[in-house]
N, C-alpha and C. Protein backbone atom coordinates (compact mmCIF):
# COMPACT_ATOMS: atom_id res chain seq x y z
N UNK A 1 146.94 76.48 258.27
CA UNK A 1 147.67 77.24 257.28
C UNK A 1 147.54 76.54 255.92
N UNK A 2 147.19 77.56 254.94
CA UNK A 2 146.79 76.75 253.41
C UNK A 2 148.08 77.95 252.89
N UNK A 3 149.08 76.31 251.83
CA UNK A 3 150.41 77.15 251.15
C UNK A 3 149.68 76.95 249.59
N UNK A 4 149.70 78.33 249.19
CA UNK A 4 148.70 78.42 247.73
C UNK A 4 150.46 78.75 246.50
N UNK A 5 150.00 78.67 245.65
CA UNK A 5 150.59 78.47 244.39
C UNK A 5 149.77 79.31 243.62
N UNK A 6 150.10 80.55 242.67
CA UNK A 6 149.58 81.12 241.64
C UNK A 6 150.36 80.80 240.43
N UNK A 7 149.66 80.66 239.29
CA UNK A 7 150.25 80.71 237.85
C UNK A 7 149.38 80.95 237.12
N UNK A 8 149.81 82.09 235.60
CA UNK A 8 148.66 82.38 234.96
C UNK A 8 149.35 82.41 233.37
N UNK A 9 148.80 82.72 232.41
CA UNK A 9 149.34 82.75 231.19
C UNK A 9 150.36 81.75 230.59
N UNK A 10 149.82 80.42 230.74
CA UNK A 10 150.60 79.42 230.59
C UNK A 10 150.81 78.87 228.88
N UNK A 11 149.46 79.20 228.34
CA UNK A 11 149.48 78.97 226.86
C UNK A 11 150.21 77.55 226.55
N UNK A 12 150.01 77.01 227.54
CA UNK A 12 149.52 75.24 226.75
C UNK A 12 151.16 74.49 227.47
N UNK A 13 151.79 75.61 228.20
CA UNK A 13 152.96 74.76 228.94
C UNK A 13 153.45 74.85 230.02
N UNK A 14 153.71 73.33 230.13
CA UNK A 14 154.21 72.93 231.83
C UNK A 14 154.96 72.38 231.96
N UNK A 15 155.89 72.56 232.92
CA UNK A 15 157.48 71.59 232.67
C UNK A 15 157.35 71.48 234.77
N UNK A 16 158.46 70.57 235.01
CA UNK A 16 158.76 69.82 235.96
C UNK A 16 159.19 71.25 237.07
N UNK A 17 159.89 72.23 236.28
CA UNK A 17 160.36 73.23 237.47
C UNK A 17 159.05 73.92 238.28
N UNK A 18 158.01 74.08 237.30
CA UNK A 18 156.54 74.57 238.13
C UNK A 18 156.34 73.77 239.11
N UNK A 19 155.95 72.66 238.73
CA UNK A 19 155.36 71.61 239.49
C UNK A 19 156.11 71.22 240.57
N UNK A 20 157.68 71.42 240.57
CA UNK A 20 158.90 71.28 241.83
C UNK A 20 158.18 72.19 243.10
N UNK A 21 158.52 73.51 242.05
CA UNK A 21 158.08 74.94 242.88
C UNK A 21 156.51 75.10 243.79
N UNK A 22 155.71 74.33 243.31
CA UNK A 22 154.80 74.20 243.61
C UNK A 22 154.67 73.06 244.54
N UNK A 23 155.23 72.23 244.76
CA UNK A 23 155.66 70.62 245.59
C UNK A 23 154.74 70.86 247.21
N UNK A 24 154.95 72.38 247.63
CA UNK A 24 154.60 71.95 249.31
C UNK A 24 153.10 73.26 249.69
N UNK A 25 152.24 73.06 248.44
CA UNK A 25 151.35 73.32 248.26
C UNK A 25 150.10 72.82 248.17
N UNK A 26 149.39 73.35 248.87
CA UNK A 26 148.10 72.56 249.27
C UNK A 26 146.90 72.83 247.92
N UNK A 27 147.07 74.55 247.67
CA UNK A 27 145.88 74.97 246.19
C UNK A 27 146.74 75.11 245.45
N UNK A 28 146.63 75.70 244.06
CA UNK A 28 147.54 76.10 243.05
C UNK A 28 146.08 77.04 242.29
N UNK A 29 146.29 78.00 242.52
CA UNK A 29 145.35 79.06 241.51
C UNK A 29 146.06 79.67 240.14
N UNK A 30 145.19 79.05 239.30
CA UNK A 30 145.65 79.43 237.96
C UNK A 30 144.66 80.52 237.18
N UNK A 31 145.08 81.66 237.17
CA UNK A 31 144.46 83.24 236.42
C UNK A 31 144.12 83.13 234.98
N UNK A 32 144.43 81.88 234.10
CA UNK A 32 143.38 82.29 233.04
C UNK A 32 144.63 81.92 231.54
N UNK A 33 144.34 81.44 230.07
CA UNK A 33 144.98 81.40 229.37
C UNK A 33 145.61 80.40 229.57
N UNK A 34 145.14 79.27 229.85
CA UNK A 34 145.68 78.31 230.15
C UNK A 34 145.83 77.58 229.28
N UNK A 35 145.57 77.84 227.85
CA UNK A 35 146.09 77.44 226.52
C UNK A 35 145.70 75.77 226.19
N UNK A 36 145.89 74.94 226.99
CA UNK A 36 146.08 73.40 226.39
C UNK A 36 145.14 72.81 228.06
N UNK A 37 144.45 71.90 228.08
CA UNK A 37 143.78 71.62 229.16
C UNK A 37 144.88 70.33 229.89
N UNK A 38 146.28 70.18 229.12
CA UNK A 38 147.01 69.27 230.05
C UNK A 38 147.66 70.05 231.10
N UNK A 39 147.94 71.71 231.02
CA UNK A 39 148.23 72.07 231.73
C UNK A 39 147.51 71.86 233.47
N UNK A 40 145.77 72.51 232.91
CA UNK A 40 145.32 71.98 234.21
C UNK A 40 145.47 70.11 235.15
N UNK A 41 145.00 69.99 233.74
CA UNK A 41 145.05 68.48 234.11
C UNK A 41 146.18 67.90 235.07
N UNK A 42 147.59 68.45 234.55
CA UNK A 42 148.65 68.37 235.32
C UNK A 42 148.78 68.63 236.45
N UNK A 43 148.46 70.13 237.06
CA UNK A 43 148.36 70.73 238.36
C UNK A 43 147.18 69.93 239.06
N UNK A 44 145.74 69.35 238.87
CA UNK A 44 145.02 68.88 239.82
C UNK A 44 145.01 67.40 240.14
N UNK A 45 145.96 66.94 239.38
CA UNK A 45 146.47 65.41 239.61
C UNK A 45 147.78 65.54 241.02
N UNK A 46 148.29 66.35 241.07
CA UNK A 46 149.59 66.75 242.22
C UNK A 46 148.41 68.00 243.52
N UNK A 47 147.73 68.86 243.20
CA UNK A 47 147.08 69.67 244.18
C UNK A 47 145.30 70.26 243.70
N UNK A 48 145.37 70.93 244.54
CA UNK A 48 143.52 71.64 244.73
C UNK A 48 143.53 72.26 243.96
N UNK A 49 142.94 72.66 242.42
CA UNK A 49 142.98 73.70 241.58
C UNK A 49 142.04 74.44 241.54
N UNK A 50 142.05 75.91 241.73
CA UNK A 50 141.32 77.09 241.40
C UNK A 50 141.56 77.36 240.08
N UNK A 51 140.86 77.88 239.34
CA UNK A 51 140.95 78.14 237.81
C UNK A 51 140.11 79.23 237.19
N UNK A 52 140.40 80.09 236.25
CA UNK A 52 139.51 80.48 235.50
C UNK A 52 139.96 80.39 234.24
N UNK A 53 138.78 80.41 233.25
CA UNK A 53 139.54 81.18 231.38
C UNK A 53 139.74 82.06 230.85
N UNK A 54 140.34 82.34 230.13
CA UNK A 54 141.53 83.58 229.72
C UNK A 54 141.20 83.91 228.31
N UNK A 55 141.61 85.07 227.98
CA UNK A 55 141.09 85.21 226.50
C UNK A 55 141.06 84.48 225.89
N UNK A 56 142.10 83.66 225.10
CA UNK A 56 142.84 82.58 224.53
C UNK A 56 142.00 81.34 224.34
N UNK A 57 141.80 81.03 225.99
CA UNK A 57 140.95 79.82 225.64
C UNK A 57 139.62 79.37 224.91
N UNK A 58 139.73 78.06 224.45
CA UNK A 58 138.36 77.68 223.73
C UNK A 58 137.53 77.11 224.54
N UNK A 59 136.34 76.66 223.73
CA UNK A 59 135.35 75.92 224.20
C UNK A 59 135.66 75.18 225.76
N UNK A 60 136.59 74.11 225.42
CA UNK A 60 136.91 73.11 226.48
C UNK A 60 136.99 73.73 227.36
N UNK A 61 137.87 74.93 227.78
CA UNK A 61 138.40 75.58 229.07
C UNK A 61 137.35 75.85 229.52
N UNK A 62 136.64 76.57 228.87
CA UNK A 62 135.15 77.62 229.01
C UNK A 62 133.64 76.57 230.00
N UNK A 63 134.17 75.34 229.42
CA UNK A 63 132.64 74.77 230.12
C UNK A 63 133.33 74.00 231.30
N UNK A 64 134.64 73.91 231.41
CA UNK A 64 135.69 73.81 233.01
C UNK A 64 135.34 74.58 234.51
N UNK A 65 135.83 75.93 233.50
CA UNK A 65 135.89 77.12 234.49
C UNK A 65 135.27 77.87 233.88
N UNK A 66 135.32 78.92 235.00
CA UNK A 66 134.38 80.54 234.83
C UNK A 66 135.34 81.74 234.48
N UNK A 67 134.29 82.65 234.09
CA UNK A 67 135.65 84.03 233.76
C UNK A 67 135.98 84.53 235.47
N UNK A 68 134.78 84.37 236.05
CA UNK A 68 135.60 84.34 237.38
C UNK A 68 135.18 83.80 238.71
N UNK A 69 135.79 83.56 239.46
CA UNK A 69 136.11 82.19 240.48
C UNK A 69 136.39 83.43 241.95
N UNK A 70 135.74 83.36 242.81
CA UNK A 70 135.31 83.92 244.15
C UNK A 70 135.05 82.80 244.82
N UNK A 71 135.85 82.93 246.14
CA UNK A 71 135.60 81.85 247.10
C UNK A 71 136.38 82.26 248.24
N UNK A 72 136.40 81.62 249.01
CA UNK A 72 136.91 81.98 250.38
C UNK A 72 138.14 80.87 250.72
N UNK A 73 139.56 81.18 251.22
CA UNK A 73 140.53 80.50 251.59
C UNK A 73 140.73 81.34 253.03
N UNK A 74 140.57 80.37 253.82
CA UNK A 74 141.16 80.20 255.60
C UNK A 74 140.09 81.55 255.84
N UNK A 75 139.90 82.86 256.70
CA UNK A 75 139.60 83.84 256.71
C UNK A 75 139.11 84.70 255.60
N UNK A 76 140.28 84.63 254.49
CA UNK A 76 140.08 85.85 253.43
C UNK A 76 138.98 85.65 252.41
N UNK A 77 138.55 86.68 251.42
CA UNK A 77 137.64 86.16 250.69
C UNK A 77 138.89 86.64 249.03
N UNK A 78 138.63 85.93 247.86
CA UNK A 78 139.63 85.47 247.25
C UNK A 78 138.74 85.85 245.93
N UNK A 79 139.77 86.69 244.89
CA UNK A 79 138.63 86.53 243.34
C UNK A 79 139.91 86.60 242.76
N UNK A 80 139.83 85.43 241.51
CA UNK A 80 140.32 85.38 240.66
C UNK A 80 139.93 85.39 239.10
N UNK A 81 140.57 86.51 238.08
CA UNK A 81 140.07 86.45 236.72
C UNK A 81 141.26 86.83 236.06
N UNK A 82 140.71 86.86 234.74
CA UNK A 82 142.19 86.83 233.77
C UNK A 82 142.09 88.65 233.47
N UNK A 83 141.38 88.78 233.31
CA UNK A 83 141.79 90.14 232.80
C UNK A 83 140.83 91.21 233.90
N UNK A 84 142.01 91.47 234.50
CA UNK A 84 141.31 92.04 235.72
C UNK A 84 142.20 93.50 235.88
N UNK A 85 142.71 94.02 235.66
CA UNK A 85 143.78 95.49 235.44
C UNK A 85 144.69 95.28 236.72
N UNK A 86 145.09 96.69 237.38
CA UNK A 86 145.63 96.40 238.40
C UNK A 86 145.54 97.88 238.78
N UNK A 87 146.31 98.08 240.37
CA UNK A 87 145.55 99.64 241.25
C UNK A 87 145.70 100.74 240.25
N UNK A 88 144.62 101.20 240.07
CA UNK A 88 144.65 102.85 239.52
C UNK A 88 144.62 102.46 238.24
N UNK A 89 144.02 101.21 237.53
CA UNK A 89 143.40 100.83 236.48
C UNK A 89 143.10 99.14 236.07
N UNK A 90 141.83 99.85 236.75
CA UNK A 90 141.07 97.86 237.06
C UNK A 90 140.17 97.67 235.24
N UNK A 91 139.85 96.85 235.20
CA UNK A 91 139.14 96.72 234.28
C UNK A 91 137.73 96.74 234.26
N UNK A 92 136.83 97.89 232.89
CA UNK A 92 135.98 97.87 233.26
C UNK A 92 134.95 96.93 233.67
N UNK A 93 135.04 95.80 233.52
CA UNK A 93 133.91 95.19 233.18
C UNK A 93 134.38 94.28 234.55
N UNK A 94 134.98 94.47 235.45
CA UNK A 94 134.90 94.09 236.80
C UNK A 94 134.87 95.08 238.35
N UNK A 95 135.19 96.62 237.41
CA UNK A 95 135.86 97.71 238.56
C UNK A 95 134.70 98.01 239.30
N UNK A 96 133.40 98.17 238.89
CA UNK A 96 132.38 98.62 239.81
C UNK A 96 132.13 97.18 241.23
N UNK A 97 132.05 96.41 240.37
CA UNK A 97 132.20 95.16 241.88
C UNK A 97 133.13 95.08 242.14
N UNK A 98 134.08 95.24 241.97
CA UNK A 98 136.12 95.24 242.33
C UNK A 98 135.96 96.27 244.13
N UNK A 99 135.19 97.78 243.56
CA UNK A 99 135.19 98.44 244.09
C UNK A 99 134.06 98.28 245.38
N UNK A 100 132.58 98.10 245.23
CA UNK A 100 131.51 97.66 246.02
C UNK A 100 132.12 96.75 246.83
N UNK A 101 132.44 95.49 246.69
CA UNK A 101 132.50 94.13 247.36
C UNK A 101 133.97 93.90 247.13
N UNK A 102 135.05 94.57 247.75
CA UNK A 102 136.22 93.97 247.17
C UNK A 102 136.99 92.60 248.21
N UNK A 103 137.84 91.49 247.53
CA UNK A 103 137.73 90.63 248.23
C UNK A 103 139.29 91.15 248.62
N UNK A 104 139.65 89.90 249.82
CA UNK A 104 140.62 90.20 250.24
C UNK A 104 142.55 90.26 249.50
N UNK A 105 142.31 89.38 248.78
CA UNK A 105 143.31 89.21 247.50
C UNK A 105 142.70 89.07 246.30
N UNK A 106 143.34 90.07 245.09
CA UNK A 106 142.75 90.06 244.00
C UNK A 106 143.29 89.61 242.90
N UNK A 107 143.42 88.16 242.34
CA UNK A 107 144.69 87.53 241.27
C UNK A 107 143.79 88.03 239.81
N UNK A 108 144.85 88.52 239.04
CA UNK A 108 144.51 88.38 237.46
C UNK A 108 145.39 88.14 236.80
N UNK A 109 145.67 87.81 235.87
CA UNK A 109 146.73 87.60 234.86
C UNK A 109 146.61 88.58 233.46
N UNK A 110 146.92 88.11 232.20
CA UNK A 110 146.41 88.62 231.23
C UNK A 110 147.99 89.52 230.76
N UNK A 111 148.34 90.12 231.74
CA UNK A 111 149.37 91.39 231.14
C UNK A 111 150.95 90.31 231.08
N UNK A 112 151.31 89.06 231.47
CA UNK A 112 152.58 89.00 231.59
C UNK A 112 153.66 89.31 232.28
N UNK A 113 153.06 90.11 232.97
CA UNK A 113 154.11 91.18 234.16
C UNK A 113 153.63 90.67 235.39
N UNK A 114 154.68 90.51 236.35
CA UNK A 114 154.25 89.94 237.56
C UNK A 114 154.25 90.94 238.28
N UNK A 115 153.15 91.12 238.71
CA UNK A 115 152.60 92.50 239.97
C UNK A 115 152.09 92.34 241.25
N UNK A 116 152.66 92.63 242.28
CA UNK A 116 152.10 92.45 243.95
C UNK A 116 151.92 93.66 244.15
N UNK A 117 151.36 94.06 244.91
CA UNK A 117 150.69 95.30 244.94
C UNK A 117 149.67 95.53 245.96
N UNK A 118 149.61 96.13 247.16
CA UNK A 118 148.65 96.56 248.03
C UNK A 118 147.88 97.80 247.53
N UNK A 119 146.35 97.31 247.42
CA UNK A 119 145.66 98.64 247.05
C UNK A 119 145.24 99.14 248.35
N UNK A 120 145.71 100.55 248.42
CA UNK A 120 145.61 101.10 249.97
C UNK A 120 144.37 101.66 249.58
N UNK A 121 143.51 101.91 248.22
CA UNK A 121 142.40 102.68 248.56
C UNK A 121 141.03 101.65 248.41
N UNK A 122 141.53 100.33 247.93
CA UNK A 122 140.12 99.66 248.45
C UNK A 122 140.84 98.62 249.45
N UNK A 123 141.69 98.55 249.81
CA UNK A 123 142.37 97.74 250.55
C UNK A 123 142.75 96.11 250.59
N UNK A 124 143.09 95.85 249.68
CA UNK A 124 142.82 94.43 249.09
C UNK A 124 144.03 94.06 248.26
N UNK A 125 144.99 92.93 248.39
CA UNK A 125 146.49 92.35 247.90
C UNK A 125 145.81 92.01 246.47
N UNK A 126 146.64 93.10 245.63
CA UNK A 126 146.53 92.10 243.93
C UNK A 126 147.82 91.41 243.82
N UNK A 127 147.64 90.34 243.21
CA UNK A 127 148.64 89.61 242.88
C UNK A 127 148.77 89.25 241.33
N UNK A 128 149.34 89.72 240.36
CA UNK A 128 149.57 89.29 238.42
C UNK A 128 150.99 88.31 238.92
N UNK A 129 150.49 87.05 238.75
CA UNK A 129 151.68 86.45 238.49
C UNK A 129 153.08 86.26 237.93
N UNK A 130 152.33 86.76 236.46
CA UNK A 130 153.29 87.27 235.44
C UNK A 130 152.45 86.16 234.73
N UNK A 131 153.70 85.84 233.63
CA UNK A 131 153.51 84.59 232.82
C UNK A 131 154.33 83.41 232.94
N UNK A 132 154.18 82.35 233.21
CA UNK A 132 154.68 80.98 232.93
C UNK A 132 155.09 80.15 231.45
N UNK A 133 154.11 80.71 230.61
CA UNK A 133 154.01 80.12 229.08
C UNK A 133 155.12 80.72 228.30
N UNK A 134 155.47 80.01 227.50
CA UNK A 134 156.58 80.62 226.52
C UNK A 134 156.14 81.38 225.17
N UNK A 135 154.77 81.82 225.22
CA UNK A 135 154.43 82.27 224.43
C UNK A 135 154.10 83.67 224.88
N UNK A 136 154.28 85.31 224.28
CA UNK A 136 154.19 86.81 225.05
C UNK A 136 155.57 87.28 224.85
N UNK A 137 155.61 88.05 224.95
CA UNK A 137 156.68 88.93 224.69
C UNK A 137 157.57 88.95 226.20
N UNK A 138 157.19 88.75 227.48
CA UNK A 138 157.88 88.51 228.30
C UNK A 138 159.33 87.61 228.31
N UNK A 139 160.35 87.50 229.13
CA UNK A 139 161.79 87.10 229.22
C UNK A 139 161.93 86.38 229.70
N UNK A 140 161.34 86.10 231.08
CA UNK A 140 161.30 85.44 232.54
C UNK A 140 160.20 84.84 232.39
N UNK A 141 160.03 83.67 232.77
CA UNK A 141 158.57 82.84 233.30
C UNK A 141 158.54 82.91 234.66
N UNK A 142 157.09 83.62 235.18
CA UNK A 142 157.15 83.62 236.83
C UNK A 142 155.94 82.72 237.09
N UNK A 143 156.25 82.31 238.65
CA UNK A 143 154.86 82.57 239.60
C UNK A 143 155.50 82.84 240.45
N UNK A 144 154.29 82.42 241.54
CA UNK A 144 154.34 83.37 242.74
C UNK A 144 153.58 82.06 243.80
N UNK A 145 154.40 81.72 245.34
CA UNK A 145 153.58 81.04 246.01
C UNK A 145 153.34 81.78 247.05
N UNK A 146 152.54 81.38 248.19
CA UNK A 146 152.51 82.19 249.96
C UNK A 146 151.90 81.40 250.31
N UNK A 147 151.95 81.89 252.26
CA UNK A 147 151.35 80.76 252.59
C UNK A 147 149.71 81.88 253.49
N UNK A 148 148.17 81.09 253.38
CA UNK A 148 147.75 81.52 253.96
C UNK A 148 147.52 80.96 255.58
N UNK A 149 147.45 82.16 256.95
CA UNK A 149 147.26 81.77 257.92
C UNK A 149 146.18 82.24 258.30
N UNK A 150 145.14 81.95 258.78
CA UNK A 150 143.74 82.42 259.33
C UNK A 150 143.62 83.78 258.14
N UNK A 151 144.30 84.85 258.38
CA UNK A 151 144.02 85.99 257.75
C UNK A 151 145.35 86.70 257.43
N UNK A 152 146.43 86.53 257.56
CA UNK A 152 147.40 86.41 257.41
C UNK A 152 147.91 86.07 256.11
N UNK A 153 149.01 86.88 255.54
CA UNK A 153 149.67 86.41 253.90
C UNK A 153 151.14 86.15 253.93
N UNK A 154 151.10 85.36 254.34
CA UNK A 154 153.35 85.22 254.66
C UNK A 154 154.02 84.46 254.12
N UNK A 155 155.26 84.25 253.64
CA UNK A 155 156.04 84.29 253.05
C UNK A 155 155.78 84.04 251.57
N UNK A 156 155.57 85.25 250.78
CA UNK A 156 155.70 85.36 249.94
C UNK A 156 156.94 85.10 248.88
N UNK A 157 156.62 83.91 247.89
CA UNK A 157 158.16 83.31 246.73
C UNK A 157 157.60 83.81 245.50
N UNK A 158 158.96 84.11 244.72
CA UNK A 158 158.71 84.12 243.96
C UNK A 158 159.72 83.16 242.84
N UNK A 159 158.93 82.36 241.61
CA UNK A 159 159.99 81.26 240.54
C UNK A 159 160.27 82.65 239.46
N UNK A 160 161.43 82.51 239.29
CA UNK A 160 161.66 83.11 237.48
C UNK A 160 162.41 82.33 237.08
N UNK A 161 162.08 81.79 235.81
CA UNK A 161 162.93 80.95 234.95
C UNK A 161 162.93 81.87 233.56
N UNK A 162 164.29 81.46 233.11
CA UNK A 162 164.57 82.01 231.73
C UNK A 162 163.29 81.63 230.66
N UNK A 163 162.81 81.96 229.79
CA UNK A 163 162.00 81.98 228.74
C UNK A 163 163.02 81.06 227.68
């Protein structure tokens, strides 16, 4: 069993309650906009980081990570990007492979809004974290952890902290 950690739209901040919330986690996948590279830096000194870059980011992020990150955790197959839409409006410039090859959970960030969501017509868990960063028009800072089992997605948490 791999216990994963999502966070996305962090825009350059990290405080002690993420990193609590995140404590009995093996990956931590971060969706993009990750604003300041201490953020990552922070998360892969404590766990396994998945990553991509987000509009926002510069240079540094960019020669880190990719706009998007596909790989396989326990059974499932896994894609993460920042600006990726969500069911019944994906983005173009990923929806034709979204749709062909879709993986088994689909993380994006980008919107601020934290979204779980089963797409029953390509069949595949999206997960929008929301946002973590104090920067967006959002209220709440979220993520989101679970744990994976062979193929299996269970117990799904979710953090909100005040903005």
């Amino acid at each position: 069993m791999t216990r994963i950690g999502i966070v996305s739209d962090t825009h350059g901040y990290i405080d002690e309650s993420l990193l609590e919330f995140f404590s009995d986690c093996n990956q931590v996948w971060h969706a993009g906009d990750i604003g300041d590279l201490k953020v990552t830096e922070a998360i892969a000194q404590k766990f396994e980081l998945k990553a991509v870059f987000g509009n926002i980011d510069g240079t540094d992020a960019r020669m880190l990570f990719n706009e998007n990150n596909k790989f396989k955790c326990e059974n499932l197959n896994i894609w993460i990007t920042h600006i990726g839409g969500y069911p019944g409006n994906y983005d173009y410039r990923i929806k034709n492979e979204l749709i062909s090859n879709p993986p088994d959970i689909f993380v994006a960030g980008h919107s601020h809004i934290l979204k779980i969501i089963y797409d029953k017509k390509y069949n595949f868990l999206h997960i929008n974290p929301g946002a973590y960063g104090k920067s967006g028009f959002h209220k709440i800072r979220t993520a989101v952890k679970f744990d994976i089992d062979k193929s299996e997605i269970l117990n799904m948490q979710i953090l909100e902290k005040d903005r």
